[in-house]
N, C-alpha and C. Protein backbone atom coordinates (compact mmCIF):
# COMPACT_ATOMS: atom_id res chain seq x y z
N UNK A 1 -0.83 -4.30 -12.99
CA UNK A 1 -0.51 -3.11 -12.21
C UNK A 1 -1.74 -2.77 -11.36
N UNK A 2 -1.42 -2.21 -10.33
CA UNK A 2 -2.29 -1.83 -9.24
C UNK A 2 -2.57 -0.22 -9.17
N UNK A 3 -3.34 0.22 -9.05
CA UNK A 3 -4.08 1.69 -8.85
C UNK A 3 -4.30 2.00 -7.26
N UNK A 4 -3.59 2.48 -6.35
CA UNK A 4 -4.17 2.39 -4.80
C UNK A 4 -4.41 3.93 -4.55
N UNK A 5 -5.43 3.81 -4.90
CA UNK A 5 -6.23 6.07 -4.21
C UNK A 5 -6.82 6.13 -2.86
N UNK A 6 -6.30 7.03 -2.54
CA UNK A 6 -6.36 7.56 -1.32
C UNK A 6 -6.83 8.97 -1.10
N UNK A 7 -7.95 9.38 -0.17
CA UNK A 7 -8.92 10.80 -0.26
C UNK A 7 -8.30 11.26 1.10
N UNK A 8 -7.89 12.58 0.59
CA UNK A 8 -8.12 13.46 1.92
C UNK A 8 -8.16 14.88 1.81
N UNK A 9 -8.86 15.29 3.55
CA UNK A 9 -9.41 17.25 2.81
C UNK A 9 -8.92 17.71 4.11
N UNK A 10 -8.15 18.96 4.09
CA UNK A 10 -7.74 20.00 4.31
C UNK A 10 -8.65 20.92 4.07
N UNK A 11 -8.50 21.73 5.32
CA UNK A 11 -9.07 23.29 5.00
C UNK A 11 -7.88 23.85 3.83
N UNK A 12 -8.61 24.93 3.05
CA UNK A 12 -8.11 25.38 2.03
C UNK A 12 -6.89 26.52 2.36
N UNK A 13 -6.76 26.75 3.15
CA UNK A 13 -5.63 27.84 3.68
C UNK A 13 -4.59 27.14 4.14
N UNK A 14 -4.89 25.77 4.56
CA UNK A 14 -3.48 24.65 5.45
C UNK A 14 -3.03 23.91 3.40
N UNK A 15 -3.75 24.12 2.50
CA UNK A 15 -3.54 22.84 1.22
C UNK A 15 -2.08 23.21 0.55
N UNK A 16 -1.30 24.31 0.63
CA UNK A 16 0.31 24.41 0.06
C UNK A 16 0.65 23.64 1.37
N UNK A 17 0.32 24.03 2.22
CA UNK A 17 1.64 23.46 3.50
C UNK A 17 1.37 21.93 3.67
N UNK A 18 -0.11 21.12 3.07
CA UNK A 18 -0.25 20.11 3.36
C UNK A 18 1.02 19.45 2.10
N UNK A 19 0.79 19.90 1.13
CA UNK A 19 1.08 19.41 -0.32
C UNK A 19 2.55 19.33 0.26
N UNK A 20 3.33 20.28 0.52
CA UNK A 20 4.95 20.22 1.61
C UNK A 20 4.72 19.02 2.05
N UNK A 21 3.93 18.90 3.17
CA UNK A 21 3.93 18.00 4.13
C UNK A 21 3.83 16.32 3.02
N UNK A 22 2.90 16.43 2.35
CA UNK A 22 2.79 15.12 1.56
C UNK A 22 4.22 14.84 0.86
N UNK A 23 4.85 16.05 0.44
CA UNK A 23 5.88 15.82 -0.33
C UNK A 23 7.10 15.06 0.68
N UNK A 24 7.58 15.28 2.00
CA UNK A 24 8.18 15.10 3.08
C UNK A 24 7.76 13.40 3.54
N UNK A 25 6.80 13.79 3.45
CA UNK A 25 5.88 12.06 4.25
C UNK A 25 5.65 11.03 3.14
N UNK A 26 4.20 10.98 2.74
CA UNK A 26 3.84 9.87 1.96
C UNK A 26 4.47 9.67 0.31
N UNK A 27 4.91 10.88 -0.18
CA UNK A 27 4.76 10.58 -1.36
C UNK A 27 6.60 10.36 -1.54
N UNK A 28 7.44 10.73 -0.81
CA UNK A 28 8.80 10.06 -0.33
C UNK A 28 8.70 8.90 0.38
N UNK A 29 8.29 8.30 0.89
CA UNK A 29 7.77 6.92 1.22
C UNK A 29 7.54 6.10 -0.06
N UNK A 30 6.56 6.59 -0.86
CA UNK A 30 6.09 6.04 -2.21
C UNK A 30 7.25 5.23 -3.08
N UNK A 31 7.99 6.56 -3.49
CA UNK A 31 9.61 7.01 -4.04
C UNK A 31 10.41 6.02 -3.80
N UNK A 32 10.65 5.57 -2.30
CA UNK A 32 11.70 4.82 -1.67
C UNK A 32 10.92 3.26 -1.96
N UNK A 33 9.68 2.48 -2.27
CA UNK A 33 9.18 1.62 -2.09
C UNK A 33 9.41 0.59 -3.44
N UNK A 34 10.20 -0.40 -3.33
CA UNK A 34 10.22 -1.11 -4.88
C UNK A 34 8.87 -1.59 -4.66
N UNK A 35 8.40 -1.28 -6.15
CA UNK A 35 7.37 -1.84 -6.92
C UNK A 35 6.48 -0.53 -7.42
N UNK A 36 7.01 0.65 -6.58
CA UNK A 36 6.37 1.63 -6.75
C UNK A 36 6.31 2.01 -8.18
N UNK A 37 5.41 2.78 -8.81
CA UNK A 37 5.09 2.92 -10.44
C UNK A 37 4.67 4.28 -10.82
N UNK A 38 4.64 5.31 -9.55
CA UNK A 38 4.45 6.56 -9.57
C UNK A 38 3.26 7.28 -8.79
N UNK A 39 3.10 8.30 -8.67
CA UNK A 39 2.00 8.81 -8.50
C UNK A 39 1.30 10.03 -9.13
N UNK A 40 -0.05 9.79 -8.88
CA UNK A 40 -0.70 11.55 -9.44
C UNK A 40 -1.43 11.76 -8.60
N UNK A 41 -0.95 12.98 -8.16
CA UNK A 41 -1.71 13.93 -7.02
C UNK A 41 -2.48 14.85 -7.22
N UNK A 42 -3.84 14.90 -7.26
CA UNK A 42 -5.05 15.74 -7.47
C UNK A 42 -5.58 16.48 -6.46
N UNK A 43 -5.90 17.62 -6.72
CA UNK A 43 -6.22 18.73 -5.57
C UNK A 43 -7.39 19.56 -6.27
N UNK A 44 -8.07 19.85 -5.37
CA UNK A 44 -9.75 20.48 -5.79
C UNK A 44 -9.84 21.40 -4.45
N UNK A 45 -9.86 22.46 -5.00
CA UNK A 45 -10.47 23.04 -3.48
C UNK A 45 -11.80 23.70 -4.38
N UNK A 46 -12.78 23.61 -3.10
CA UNK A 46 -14.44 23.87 -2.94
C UNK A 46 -14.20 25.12 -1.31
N UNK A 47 -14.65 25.82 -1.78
CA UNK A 47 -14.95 26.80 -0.83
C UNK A 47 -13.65 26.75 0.07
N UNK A 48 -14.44 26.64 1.82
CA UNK A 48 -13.51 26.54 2.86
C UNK A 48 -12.65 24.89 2.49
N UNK A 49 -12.80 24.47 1.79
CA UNK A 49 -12.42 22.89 2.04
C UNK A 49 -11.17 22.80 0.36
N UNK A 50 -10.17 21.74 0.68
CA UNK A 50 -9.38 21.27 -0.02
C UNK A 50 -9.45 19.69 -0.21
N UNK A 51 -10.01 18.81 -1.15
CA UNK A 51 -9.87 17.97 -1.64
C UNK A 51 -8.64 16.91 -1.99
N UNK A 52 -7.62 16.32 -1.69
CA UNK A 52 -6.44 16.01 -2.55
C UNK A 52 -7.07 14.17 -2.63
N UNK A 53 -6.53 13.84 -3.83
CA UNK A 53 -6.69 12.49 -4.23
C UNK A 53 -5.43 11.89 -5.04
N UNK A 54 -4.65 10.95 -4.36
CA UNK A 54 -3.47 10.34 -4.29
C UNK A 54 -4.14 9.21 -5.28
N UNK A 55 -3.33 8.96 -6.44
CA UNK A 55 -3.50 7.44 -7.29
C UNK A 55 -1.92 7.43 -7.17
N UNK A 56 -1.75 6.30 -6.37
CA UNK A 56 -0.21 5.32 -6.67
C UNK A 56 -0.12 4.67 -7.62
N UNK A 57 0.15 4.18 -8.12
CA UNK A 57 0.62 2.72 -9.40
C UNK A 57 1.74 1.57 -8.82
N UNK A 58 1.40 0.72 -8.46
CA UNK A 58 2.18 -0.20 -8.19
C UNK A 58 2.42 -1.74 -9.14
N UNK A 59 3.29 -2.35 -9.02
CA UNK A 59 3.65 -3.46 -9.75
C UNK A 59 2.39 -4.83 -9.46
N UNK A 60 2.45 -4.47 -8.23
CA UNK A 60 1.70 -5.74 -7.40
C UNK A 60 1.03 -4.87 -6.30
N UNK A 61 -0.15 -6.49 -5.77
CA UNK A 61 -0.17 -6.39 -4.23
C UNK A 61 0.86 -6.43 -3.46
N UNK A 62 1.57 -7.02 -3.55
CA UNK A 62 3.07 -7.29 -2.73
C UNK A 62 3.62 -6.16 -2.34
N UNK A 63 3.59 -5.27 -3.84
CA UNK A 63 4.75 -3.88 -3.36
C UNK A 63 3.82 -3.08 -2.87
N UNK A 64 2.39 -3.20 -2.68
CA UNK A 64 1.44 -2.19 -2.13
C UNK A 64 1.63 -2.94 -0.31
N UNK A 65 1.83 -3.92 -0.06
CA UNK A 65 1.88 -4.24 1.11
C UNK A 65 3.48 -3.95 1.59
N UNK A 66 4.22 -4.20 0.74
CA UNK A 66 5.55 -3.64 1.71
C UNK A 66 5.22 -2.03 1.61
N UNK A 67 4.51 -1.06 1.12
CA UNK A 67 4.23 0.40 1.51
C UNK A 67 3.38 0.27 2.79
N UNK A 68 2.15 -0.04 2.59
CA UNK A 68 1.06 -0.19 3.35
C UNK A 68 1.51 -1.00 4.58
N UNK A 69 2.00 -2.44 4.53
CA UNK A 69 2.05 -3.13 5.37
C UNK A 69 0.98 -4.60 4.93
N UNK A 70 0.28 -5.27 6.10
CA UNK A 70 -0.35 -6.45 6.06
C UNK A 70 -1.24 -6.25 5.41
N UNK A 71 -2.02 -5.07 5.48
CA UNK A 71 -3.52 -5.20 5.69
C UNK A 71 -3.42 -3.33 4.67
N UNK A 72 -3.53 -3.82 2.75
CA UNK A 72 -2.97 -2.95 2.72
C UNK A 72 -4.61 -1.95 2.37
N UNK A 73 -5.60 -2.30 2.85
CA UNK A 73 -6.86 -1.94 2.57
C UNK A 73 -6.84 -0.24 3.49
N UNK A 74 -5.65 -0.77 4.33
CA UNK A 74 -5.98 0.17 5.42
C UNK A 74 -4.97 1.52 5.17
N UNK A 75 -5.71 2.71 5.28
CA UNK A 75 -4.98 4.14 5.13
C UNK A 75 -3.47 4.30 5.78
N UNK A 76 -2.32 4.68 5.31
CA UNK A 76 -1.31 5.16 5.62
C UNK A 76 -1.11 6.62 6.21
N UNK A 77 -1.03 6.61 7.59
CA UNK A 77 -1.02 8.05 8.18
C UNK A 77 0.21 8.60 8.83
N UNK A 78 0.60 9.74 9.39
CA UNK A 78 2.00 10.00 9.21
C UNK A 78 1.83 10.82 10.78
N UNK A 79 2.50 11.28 11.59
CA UNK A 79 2.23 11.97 13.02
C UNK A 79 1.88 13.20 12.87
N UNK A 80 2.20 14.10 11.58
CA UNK A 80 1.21 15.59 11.90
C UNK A 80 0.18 15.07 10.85
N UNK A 81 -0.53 14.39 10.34
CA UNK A 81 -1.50 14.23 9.63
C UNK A 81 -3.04 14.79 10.40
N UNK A 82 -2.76 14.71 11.48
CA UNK A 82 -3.97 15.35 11.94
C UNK A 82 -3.98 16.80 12.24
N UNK A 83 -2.79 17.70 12.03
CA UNK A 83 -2.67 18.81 12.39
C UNK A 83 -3.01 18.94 10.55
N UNK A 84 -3.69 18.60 9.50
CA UNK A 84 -3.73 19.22 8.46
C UNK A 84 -5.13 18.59 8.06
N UNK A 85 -5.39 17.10 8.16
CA UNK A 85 -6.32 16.49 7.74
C UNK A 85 -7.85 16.68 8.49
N UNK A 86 -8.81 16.95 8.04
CA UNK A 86 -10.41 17.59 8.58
C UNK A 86 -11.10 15.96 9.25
N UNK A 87 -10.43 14.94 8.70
CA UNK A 87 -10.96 13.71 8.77
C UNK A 87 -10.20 12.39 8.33
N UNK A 88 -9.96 11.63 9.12
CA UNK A 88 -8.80 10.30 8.50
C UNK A 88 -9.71 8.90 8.04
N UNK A 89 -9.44 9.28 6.93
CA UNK A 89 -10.68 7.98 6.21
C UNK A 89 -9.53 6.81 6.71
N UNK A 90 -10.20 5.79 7.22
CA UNK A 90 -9.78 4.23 7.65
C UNK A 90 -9.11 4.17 6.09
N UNK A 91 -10.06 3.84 5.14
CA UNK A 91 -9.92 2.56 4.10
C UNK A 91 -9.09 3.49 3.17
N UNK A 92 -8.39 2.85 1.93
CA UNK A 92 -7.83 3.20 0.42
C UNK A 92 -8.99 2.23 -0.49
N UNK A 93 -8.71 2.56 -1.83
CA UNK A 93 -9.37 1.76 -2.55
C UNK A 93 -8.28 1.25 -3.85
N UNK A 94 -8.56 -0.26 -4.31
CA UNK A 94 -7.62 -0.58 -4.84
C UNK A 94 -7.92 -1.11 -6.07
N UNK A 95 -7.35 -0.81 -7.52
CA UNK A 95 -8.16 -1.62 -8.91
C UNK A 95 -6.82 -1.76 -9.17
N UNK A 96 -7.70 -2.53 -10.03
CA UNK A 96 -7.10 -3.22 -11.16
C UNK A 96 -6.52 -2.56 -12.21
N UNK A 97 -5.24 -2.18 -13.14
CA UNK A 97 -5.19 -0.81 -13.78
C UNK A 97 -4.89 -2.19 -15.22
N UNK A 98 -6.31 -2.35 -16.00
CA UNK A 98 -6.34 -2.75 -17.16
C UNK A 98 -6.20 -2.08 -18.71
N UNK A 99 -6.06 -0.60 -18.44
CA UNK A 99 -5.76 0.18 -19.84
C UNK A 99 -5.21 1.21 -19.35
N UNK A 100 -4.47 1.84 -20.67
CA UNK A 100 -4.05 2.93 -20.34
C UNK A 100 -3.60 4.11 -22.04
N UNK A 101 -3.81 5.25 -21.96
CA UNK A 101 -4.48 5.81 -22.51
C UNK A 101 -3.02 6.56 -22.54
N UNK A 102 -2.11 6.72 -22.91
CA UNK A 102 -0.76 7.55 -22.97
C UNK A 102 -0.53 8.12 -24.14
N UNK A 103 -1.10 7.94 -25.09
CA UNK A 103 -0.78 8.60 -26.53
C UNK A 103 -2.15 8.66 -27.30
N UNK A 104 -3.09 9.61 -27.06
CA UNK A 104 -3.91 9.13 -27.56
C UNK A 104 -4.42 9.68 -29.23
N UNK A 105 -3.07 10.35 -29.74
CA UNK A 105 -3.25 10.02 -30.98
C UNK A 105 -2.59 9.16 -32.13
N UNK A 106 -1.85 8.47 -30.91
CA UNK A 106 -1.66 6.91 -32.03
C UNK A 106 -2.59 5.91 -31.69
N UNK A 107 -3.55 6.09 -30.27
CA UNK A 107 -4.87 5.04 -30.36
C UNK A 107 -5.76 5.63 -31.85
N UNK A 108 -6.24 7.23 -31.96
CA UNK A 108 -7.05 7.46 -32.96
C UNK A 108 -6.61 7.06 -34.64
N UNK A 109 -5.54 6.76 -34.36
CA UNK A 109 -4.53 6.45 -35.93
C UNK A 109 -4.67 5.21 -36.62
N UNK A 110 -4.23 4.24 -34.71
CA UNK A 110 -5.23 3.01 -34.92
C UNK A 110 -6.32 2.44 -35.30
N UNK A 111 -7.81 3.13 -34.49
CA UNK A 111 -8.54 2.47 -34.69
C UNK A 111 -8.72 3.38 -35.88
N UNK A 112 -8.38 4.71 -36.85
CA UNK A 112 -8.74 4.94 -38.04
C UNK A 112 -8.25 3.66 -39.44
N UNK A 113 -7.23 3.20 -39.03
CA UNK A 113 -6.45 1.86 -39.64
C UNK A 113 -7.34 0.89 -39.87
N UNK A 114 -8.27 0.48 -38.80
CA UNK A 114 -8.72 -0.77 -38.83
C UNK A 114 -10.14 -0.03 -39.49
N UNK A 115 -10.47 0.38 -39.60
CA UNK A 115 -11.95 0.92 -40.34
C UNK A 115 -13.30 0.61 -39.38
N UNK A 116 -14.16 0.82 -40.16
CA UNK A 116 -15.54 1.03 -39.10
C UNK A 116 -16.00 -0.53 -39.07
């Protein structure tokens, strides 16, 4: 599985109407994309400024390139994205999603099982 995060900041007074707007654009895009695996959408606001940080989950590179396209290194932007966004980062960043942590008190049950 693939992890593809994506940064972007809003002034803090545009961040409900952006979060609309994400809901309308990218993250219905996401939705509609086989291979797609979900997302979590993180939001921080600092002062005048709003933070949001997009982690997708995908199956593959493959299903990150039929979202993205060829070249899936490169940011997905939408036509009012600049009426909300302070700055359009080029790049995404993409890992490897090797663990995952969903119950974590049947991991502590576990490793109490196996002893020290």
């Amino acid at each position: 599985m693939i992890a593809r995060i994506w940064r972007g900041i809003t002034l803090a007074e545009k961040a409900d109407d952006y979060l609309d707007y994400l809901r309308e654009t990218g993250l219905r895009d996401y939705a509609k994309t086989s291979g797609n695996r979900g997302v979590n959408v993180l939001r921080r606001v600092q002062g005048e400024h709003c933070e949001f940080l997009l982690v997708s989950l995908w199956e593959s590179m493959d299903a990150v390139r039929a979202f993205a396209g060829e070249n899936p290194d490169r940011s997905v932007y939408y036509p009012d994205d600049d009426q909300y966004l302070l700055d359009m980062e080029p790049l995404v960043r993409h890992y490897e999603v090797v663990g995952e942590l969903s119950d974590p008190a049947a991991l502590v049950a576990a490793i109490d099982k196996s002893g020290p």
